[in-house]
Protein backbone atom coordinates (compact mmCIF):
# COMPACT_ATOMS: atom_id res chain seq x y z
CA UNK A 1 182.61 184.84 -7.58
CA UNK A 2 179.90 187.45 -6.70
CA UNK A 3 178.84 187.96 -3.17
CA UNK A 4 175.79 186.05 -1.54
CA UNK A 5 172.22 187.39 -2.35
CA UNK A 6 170.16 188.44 0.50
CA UNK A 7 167.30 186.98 -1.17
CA UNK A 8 165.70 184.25 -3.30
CA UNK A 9 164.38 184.53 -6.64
CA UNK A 10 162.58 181.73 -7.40
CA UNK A 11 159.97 183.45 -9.92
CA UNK A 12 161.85 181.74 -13.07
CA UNK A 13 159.46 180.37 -15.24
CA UNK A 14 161.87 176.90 -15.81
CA UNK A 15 161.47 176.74 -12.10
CA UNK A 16 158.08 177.43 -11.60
CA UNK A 17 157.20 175.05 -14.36
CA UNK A 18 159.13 172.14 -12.99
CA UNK A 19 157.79 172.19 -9.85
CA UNK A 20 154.27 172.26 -10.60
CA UNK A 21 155.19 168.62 -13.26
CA UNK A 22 156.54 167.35 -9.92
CA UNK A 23 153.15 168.09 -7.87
CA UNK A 24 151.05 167.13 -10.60
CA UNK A 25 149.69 163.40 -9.96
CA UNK A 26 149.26 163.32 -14.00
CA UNK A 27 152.53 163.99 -14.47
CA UNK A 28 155.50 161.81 -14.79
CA UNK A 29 158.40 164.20 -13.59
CA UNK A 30 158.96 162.80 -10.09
CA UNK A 31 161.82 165.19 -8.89
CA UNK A 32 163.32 168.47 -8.98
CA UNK A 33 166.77 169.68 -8.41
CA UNK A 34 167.49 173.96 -7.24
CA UNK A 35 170.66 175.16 -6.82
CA UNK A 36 172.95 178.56 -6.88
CA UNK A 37 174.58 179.50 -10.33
CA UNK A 38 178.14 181.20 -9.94
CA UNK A 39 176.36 184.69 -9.81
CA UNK A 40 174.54 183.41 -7.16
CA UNK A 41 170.72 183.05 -8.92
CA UNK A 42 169.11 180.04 -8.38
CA UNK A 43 168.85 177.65 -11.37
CA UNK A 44 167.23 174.37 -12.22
CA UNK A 45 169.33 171.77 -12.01
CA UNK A 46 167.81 168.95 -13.04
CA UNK A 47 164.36 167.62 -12.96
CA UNK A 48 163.48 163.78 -14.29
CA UNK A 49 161.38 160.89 -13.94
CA UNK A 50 163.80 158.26 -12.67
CA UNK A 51 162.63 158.62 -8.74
CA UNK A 52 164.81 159.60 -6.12
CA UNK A 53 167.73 157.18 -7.54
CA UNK A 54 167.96 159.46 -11.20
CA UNK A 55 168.15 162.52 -8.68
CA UNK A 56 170.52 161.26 -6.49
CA UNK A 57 173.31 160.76 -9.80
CA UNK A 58 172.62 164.16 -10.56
CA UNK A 59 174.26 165.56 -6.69
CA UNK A 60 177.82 166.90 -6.99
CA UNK A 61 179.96 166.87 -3.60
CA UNK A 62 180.52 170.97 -3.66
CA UNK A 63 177.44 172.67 -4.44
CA UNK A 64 174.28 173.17 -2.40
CA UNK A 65 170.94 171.53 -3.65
CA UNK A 66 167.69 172.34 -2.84
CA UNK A 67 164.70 169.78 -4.19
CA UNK A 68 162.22 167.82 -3.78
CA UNK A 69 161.11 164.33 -4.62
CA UNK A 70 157.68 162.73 -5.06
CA UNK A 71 157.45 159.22 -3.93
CA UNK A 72 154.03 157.04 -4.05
CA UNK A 73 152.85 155.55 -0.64
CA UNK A 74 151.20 152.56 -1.29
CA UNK A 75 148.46 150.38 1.11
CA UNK A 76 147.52 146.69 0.97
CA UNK A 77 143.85 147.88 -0.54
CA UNK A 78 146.09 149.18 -3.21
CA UNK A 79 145.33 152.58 -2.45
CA UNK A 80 148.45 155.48 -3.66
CA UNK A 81 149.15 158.72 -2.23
CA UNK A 82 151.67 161.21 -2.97
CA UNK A 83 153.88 162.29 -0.42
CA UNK A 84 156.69 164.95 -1.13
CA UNK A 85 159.99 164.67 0.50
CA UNK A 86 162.01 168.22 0.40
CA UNK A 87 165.44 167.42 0.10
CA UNK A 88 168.47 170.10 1.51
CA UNK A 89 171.67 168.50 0.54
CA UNK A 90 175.02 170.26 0.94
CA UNK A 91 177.94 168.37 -0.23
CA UNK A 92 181.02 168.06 1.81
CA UNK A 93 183.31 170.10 -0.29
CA UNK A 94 180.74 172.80 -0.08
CA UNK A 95 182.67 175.79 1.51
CA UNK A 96 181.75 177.72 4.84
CA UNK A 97 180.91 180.44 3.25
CA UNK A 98 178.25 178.95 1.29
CA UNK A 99 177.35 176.58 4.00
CA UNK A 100 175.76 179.84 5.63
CA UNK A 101 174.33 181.08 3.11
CA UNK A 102 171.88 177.63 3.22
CA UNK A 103 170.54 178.94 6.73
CA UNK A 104 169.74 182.29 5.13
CA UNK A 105 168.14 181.13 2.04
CA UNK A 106 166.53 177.52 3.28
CA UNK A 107 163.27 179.12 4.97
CA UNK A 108 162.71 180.39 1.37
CA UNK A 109 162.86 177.06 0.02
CA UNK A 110 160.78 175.47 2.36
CA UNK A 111 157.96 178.02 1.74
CA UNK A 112 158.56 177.27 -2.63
CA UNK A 113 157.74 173.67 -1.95
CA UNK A 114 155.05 173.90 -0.09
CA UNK A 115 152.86 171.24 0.82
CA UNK A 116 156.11 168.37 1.68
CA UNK A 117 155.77 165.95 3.98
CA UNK A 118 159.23 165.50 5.42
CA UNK A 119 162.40 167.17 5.36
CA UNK A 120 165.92 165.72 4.87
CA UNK A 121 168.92 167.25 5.36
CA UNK A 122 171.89 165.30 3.53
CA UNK A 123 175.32 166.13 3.30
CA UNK A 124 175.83 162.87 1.22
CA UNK A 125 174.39 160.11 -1.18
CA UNK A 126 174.06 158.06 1.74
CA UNK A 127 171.77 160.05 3.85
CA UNK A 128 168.94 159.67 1.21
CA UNK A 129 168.29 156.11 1.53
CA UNK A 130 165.36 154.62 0.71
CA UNK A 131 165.59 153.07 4.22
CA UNK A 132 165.82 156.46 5.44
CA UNK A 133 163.61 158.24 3.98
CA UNK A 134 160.82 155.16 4.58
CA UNK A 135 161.82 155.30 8.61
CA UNK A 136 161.13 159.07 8.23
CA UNK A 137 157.86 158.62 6.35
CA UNK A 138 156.43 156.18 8.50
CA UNK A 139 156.92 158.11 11.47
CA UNK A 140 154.83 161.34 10.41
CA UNK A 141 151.75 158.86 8.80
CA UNK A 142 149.74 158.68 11.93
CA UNK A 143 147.35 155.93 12.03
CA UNK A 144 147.67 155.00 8.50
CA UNK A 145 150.26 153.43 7.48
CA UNK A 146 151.07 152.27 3.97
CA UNK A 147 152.57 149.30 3.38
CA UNK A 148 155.47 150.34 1.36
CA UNK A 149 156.74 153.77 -0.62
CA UNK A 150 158.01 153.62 -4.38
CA UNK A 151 160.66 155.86 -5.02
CA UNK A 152 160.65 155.77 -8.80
């Protein structure tokens, strides 16, 4: 396996592309999935339409994930807003060695995805809840708060 890169390339257009589907309102592609190839690039791996549930399936227990999920906050006038949710997962068989390489990398992430509204750091399945990821939500909406979120 090749050393760790100092930086992050993110310029890939397959990146680039999927990430601007998952901002875009019009758009049906509701997640996105980063994460390190065995050379060390960063690759898409995944991106779908199935909410945070379709992403969650697509986590494996030793790699490092970097992504982001839209979910729809909804109000009792009806009213839905976008809200992003950026997503740092690092599986438990993940080694040390790349477990370091996260803290290096992440800040690069977090300016990609601009424009999130929370952060979660997971280390499994279970620390993306719904339940979660709603508690989380609610407590950085302020005044207004929607009624319920839709994850999918």
């Amino acid at each position: 396996m090749a050393g760790p890169k100092r930086s992050v390339d993110l310029s890939n257009t397959e990146i680039q592309e999927a990430w601007q589907e998952v901002r875009n309102d019009a758009s049906d592609t509701n997640w996105i999935l980063l994460s390190y190839a065995d050379n060390g690039d960063i690759v898409l791996s995944g991106k779908g339409t199935g909410g945070l549930t379709e992403m969650k399936t697509q986590l494996n227990s030793n790699q490092v994930y970097y992504g982001v999920a839209r979910v729809r906050a909804v109000d009792d006038h009806g009213s839905k807003r976008a809200k992003f949710v950026f997503i740092t997962y690092v599986g438990a068989g993940v080694t040390p060695i790349r477990r370091a390489r996260v803290s290096t990398h992440k800040h690069e992430f977090e300016r990609f995805f601009n424009g999130y509204h929370i952060q979660i750091y997971a280390n499994s399945e279970e620390d993306l809840s719904e339940e979660a990821i709603t508690a989380s939500l609610h407590a950085c909406a302020g005044a207004h708060k929607p009624q319920a979120y839709e994850f999918s």
